[in-house]
C-alpha atoms as a PDB file:
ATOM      1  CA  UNK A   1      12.223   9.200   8.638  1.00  0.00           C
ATOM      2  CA  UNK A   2      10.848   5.406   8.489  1.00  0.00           C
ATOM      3  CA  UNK A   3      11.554   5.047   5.234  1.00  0.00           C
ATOM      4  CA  UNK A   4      15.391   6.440   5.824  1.00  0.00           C
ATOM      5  CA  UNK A   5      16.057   4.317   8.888  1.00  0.00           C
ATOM      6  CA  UNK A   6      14.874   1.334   7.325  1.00  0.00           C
ATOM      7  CA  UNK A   7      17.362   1.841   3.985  1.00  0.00           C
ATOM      8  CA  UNK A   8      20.010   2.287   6.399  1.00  0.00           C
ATOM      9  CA  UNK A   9      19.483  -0.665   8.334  1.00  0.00           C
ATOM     10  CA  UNK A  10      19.170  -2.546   4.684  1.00  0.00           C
ATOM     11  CA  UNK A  11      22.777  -1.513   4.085  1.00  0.00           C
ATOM     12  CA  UNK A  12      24.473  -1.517   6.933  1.00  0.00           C
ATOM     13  CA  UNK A  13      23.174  -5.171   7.643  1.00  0.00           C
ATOM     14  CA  UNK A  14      24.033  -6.694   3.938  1.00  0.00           C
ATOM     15  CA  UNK A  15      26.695  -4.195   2.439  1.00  0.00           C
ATOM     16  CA  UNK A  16      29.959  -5.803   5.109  1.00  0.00           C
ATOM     17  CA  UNK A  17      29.552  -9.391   3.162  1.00  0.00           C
ATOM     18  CA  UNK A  18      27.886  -8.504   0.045  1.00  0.00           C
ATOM     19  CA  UNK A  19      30.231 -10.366  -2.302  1.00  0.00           C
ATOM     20  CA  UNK A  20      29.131 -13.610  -0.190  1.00  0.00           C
ATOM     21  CA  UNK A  21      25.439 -13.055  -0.931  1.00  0.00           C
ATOM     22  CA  UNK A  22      23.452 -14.855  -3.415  1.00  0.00           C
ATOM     23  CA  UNK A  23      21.265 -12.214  -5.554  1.00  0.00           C
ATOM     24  CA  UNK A  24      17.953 -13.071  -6.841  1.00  0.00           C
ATOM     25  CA  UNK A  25      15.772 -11.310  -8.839  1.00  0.00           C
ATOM     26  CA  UNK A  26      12.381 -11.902 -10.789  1.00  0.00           C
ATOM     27  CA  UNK A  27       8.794 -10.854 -10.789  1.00  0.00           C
ATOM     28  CA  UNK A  28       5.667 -11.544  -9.445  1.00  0.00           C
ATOM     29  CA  UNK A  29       1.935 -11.366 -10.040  1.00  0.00           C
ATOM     30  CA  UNK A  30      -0.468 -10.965  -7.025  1.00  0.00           C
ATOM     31  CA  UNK A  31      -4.236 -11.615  -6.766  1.00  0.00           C
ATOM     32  CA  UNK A  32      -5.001  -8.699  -4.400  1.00  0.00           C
ATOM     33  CA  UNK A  33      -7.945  -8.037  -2.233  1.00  0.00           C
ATOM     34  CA  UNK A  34      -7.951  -4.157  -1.061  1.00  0.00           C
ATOM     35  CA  UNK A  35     -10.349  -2.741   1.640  1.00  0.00           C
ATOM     36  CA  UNK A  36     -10.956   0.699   2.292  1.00  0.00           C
ATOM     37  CA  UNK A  37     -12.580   2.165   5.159  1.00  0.00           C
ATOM     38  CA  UNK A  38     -13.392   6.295   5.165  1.00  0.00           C
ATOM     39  CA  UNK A  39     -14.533   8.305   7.682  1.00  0.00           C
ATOM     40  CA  UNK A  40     -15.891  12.163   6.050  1.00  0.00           C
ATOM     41  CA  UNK A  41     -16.423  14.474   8.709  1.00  0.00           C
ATOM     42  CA  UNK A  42     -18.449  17.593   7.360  1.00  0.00           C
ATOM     43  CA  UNK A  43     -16.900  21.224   7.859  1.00  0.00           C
ATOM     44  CA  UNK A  44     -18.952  23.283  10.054  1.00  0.00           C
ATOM     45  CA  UNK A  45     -21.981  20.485  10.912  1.00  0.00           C
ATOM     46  CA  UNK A  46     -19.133  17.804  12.013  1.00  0.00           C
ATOM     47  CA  UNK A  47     -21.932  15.094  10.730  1.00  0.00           C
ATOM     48  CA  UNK A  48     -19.553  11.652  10.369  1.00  0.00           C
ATOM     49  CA  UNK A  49     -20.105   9.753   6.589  1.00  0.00           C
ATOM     50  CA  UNK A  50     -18.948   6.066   7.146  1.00  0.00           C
ATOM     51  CA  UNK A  51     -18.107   4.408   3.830  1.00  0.00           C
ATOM     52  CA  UNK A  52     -16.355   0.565   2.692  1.00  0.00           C
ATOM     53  CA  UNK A  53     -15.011   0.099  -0.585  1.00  0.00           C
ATOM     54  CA  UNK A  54     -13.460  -3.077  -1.713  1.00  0.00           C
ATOM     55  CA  UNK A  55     -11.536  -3.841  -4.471  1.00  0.00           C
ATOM     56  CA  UNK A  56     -10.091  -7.257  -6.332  1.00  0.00           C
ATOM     57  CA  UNK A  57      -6.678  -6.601  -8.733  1.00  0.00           C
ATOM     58  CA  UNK A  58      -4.173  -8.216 -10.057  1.00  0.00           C
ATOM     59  CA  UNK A  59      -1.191  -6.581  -8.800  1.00  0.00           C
ATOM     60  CA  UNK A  60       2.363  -7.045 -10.859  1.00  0.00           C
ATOM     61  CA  UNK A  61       6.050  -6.504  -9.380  1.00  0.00           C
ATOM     62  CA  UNK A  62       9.264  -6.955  -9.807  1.00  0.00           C
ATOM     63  CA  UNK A  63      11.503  -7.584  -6.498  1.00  0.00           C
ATOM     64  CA  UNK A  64      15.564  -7.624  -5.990  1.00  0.00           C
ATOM     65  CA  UNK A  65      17.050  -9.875  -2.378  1.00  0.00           C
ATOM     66  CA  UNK A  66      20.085 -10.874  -1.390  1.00  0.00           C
ATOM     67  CA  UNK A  67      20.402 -14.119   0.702  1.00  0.00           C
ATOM     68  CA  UNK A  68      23.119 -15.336   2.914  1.00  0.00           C
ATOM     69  CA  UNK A  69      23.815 -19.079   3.523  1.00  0.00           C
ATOM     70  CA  UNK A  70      21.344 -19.230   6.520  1.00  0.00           C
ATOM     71  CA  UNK A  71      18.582 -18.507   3.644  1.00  0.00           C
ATOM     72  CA  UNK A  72      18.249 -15.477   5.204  1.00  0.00           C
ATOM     73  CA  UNK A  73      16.853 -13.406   2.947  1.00  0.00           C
ATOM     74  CA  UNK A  74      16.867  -9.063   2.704  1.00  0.00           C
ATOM     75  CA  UNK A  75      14.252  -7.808  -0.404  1.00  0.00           C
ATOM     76  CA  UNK A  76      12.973  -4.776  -1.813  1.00  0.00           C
ATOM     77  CA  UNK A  77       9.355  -5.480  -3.972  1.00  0.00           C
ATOM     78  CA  UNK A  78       8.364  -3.025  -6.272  1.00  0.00           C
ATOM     79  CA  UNK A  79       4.477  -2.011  -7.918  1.00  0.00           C
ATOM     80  CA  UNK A  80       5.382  -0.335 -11.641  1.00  0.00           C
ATOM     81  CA  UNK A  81       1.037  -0.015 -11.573  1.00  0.00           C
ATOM     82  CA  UNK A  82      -1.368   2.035  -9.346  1.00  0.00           C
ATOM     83  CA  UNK A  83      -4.000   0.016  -7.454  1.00  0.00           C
ATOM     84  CA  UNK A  84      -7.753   1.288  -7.621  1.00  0.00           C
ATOM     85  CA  UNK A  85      -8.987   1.526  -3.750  1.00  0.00           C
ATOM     86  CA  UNK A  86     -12.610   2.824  -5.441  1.00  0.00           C
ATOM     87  CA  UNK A  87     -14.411   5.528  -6.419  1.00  0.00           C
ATOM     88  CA  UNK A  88     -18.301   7.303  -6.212  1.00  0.00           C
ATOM     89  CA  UNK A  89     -20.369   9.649  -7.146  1.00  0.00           C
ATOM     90  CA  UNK A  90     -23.382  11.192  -5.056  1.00  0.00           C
ATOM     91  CA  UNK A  91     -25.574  14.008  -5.037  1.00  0.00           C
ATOM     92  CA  UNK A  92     -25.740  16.147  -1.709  1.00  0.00           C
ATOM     93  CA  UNK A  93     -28.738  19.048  -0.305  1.00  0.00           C
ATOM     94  CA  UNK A  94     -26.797  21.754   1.601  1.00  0.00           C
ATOM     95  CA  UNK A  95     -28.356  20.736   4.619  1.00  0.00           C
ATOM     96  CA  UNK A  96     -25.528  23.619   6.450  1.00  0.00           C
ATOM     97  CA  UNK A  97     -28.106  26.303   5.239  1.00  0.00           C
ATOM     98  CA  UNK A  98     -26.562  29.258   7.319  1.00  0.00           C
ATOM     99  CA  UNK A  99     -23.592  28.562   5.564  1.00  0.00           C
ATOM    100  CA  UNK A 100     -23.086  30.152   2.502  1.00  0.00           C
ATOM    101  CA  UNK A 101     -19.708  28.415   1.392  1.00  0.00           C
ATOM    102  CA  UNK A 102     -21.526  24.796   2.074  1.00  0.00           C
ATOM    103  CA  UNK A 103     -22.928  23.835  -2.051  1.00  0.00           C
ATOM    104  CA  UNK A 104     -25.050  21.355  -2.800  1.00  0.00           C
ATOM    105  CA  UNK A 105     -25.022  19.378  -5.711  1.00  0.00           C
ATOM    106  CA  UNK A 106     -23.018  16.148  -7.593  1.00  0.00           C
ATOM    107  CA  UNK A 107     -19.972  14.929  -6.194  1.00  0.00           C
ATOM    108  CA  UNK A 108     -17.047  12.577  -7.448  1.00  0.00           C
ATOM    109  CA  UNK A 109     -14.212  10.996  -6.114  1.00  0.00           C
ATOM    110  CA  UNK A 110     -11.680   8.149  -6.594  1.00  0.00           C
ATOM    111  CA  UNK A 111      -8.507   7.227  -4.876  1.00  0.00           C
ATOM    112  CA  UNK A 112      -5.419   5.179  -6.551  1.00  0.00           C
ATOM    113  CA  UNK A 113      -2.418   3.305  -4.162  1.00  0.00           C
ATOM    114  CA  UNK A 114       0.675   4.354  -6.558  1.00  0.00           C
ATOM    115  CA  UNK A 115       4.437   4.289  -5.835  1.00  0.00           C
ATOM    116  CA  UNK A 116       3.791   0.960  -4.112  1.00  0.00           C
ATOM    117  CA  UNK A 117       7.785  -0.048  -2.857  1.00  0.00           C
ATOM    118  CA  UNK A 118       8.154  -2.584   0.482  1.00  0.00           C
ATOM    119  CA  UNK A 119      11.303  -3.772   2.067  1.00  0.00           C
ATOM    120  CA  UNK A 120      11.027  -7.043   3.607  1.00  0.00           C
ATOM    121  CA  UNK A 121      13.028 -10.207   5.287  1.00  0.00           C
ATOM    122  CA  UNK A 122      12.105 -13.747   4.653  1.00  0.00           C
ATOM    123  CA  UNK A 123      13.284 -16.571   7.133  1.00  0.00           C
ATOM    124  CA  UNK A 124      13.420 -20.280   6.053  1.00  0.00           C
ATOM    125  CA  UNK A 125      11.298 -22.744   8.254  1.00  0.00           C
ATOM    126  CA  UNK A 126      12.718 -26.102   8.292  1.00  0.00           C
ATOM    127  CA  UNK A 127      14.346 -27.611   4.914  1.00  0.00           C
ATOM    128  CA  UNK A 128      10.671 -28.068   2.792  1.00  0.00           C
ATOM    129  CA  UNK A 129      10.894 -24.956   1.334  1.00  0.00           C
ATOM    130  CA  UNK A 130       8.588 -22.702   3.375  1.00  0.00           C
ATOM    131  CA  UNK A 131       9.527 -19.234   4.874  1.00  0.00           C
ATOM    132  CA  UNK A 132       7.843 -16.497   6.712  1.00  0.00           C
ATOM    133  CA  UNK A 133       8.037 -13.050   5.480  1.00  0.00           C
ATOM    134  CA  UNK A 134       8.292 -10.080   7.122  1.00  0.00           C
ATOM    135  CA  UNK A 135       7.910  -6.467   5.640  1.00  0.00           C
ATOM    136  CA  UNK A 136       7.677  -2.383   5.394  1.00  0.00           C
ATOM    137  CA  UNK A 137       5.510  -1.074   2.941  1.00  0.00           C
ATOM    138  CA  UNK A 138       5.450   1.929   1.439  1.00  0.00           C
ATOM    139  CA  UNK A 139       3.099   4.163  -0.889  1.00  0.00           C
ATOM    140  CA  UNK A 140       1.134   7.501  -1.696  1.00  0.00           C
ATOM    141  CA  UNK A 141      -2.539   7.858  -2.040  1.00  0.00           C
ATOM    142  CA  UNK A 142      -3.579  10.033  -4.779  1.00  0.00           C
ATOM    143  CA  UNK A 143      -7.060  11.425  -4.331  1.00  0.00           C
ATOM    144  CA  UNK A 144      -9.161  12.614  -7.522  1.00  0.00           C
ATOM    145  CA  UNK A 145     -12.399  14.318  -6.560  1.00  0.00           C
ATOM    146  CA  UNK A 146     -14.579  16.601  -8.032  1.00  0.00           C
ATOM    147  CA  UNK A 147     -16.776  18.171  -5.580  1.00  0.00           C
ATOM    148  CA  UNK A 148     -19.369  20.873  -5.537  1.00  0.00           C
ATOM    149  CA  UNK A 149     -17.926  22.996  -2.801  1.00  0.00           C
ATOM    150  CA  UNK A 150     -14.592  23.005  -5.373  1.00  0.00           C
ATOM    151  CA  UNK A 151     -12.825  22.134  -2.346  1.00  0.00           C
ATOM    152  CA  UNK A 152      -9.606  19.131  -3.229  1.00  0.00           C
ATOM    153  CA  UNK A 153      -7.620  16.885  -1.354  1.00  0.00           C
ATOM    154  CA  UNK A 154      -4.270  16.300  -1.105  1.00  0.00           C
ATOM    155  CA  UNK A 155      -1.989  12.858  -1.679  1.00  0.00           C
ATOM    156  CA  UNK A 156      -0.636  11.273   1.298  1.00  0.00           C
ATOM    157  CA  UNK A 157       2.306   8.681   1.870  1.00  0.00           C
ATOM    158  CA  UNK A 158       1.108   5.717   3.641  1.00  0.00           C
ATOM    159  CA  UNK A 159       3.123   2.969   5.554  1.00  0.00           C
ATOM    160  CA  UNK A 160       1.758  -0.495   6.530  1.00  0.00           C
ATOM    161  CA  UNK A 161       3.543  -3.651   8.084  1.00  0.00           C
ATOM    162  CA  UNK A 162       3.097  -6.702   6.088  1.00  0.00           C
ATOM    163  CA  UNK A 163       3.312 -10.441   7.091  1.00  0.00           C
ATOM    164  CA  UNK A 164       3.504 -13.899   4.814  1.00  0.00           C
ATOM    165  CA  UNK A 165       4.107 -17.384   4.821  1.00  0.00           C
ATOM    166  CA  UNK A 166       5.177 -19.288   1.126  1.00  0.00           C
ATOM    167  CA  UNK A 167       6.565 -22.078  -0.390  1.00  0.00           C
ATOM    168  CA  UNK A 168       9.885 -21.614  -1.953  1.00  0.00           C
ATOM    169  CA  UNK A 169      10.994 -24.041  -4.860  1.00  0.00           C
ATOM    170  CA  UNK A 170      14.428 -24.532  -6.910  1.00  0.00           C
ATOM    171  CA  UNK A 171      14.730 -25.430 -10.071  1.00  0.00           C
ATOM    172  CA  UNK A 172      18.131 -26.709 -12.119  1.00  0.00           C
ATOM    173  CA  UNK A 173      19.772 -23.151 -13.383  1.00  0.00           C
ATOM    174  CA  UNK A 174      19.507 -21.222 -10.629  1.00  0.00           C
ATOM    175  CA  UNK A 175      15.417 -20.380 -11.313  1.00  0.00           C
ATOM    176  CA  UNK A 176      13.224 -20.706  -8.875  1.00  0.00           C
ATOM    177  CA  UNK A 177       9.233 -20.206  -8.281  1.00  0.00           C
ATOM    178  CA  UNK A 178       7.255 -19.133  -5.378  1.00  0.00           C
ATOM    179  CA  UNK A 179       3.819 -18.985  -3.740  1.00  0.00           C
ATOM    180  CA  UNK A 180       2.807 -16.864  -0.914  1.00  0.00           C
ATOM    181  CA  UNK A 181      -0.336 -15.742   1.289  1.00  0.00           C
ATOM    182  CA  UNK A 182       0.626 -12.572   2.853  1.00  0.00           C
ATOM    183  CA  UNK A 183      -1.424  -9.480   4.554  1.00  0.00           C
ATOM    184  CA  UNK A 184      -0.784  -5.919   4.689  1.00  0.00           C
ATOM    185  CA  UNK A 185      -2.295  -2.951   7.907  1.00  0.00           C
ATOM    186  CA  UNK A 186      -1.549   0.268   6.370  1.00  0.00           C
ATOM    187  CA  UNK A 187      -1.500   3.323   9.223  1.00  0.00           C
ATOM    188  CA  UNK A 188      -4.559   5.657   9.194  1.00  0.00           C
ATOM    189  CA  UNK A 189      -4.279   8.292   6.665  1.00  0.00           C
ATOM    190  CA  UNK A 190      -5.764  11.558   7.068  1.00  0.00           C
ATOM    191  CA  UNK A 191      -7.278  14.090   4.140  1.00  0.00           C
ATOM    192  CA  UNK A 192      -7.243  17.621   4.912  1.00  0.00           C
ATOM    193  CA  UNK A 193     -10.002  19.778   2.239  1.00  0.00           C
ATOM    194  CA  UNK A 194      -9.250  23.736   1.970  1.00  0.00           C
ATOM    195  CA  UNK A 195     -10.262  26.418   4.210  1.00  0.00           C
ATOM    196  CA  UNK A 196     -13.399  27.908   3.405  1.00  0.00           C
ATOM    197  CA  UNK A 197     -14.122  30.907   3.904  1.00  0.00           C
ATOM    198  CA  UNK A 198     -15.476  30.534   7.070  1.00  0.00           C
ATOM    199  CA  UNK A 199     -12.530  29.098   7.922  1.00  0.00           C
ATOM    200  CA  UNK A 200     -13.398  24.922   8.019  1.00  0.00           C
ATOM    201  CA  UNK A 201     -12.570  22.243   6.178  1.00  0.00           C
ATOM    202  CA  UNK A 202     -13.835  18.733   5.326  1.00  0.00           C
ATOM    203  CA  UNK A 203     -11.538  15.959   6.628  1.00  0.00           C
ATOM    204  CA  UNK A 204     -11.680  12.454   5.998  1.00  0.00           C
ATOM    205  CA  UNK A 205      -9.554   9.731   7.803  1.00  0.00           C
ATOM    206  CA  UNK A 206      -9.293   6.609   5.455  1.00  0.00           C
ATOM    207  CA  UNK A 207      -7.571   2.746   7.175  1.00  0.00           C
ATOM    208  CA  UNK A 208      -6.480   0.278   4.470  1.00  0.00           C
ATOM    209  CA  UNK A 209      -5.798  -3.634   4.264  1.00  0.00           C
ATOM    210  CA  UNK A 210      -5.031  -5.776   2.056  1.00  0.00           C
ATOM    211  CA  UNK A 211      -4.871  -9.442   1.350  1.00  0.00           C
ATOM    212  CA  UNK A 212      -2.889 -10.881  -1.368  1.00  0.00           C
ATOM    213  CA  UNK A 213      -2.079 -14.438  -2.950  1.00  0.00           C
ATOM    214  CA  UNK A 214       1.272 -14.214  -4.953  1.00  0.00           C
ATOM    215  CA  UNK A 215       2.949 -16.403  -7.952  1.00  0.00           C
ATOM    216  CA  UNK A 216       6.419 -15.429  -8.469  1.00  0.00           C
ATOM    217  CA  UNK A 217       9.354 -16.405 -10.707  1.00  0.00           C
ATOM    218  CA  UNK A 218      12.877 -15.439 -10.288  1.00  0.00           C
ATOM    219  CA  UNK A 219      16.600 -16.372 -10.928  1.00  0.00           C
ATOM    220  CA  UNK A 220      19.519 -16.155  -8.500  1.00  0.00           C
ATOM    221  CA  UNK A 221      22.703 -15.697  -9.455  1.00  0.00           C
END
């Protein structure tokens, strides 16, 4: 419903005047520091594994905006890539030893941020150039484990609120370059394992940041 509102709002706000609007367009390439905190809590025992992963990538989009002649600026930033937020492997004892559907042994996962799409508003500060950004992200986590019990996870759509500050520049032609500091708080997402059958599940609850320094080129037109 976040997601629908917030297209909504996108055209209703820009689609009265859009002939008026400059358009810009270009891409970008981000220097991206992703941290990943998990909480496992074990079917039947309810024992709580605690676990960090962080990640450094170099994250590539491609973003669309319109601008009226405040410099008020209405963008949509696409990632064509998926993002590694880690992976690991460890080897478990069935401590759960009145439970027959608990299985020890090796166990592997890895999660990857795909589908990355935010909707944002940048405001100019002053004449020098700089702006502050304001945006809606938008992705899916796609889990890939293969555990002992045989138990998966499902994907799940994430949301986060990023916030940056950069340094706009024009160039003759109508190009343009850009660098911006910005950080994204994703919302909690939650991973539900299947029923056994004693009826439990594993869950895990996983809260993401990240931290990026961008480059970007463009053209308006």
């Amino acid at each position: 419903m976040k997601k629908i509102i917030t297209i909504l709002f996108a055209v209703a706000f820009f689609g009265v005047s859009a002939n008026a609007l400059e358009k810009r367009i270009g891409i970008s390439a981000a220097s991206t520091a992703i941290s990943s905190d998990g909480t496992e809590t074990v079917k039947s025992s309810g024992t709580k594994n605690k676990k960090t992963q962080d990640e450094d990538v170099i994250v590539p989009s491609i973003f669309f905006e319109v601008a009226n002649d405040d410099g008020i600026a209405l963008g949509i930033d696409w990632i064509p890539a998926e993002a590694d937020l880690g992976s690991g492997t460890n080897a478990r004892t069935d401590t759960d030893v009145d439970d027959a559907s608990d299985t020890a042994g090796t166990n592997k996962v890895a999660a990857e941020l795909t589908g990355h799409t935010t909707i944002y508003v940048s405001m100019p500060v002053g004449g020098s150039g700089a702006y502050f950004k304001l945006g809606y992200a938008m992705a899916e986590i796609e889990t890939k484990e293969t555990l002992a019990t045989g138990t998966v996870y499902g994907n799940e759509d994430v949301t986060g609120t990023l916030l940056g500050v950069g340094f706009n520049k024009d160039n003759a032609g109508g190009t343009f370059w850009r660098a911006e500091a910005s950080y994204t708080d994703y919302d909690t997402a939650t991973f539900n394992g299947q029923l056994d059958a004693d009826s439990v599940r594993n869950k895990v609850d996983a809260d993401l940041e990240a931290v990026a320094l961008r480059l970007s080129f463009g053209k308006a037109f």
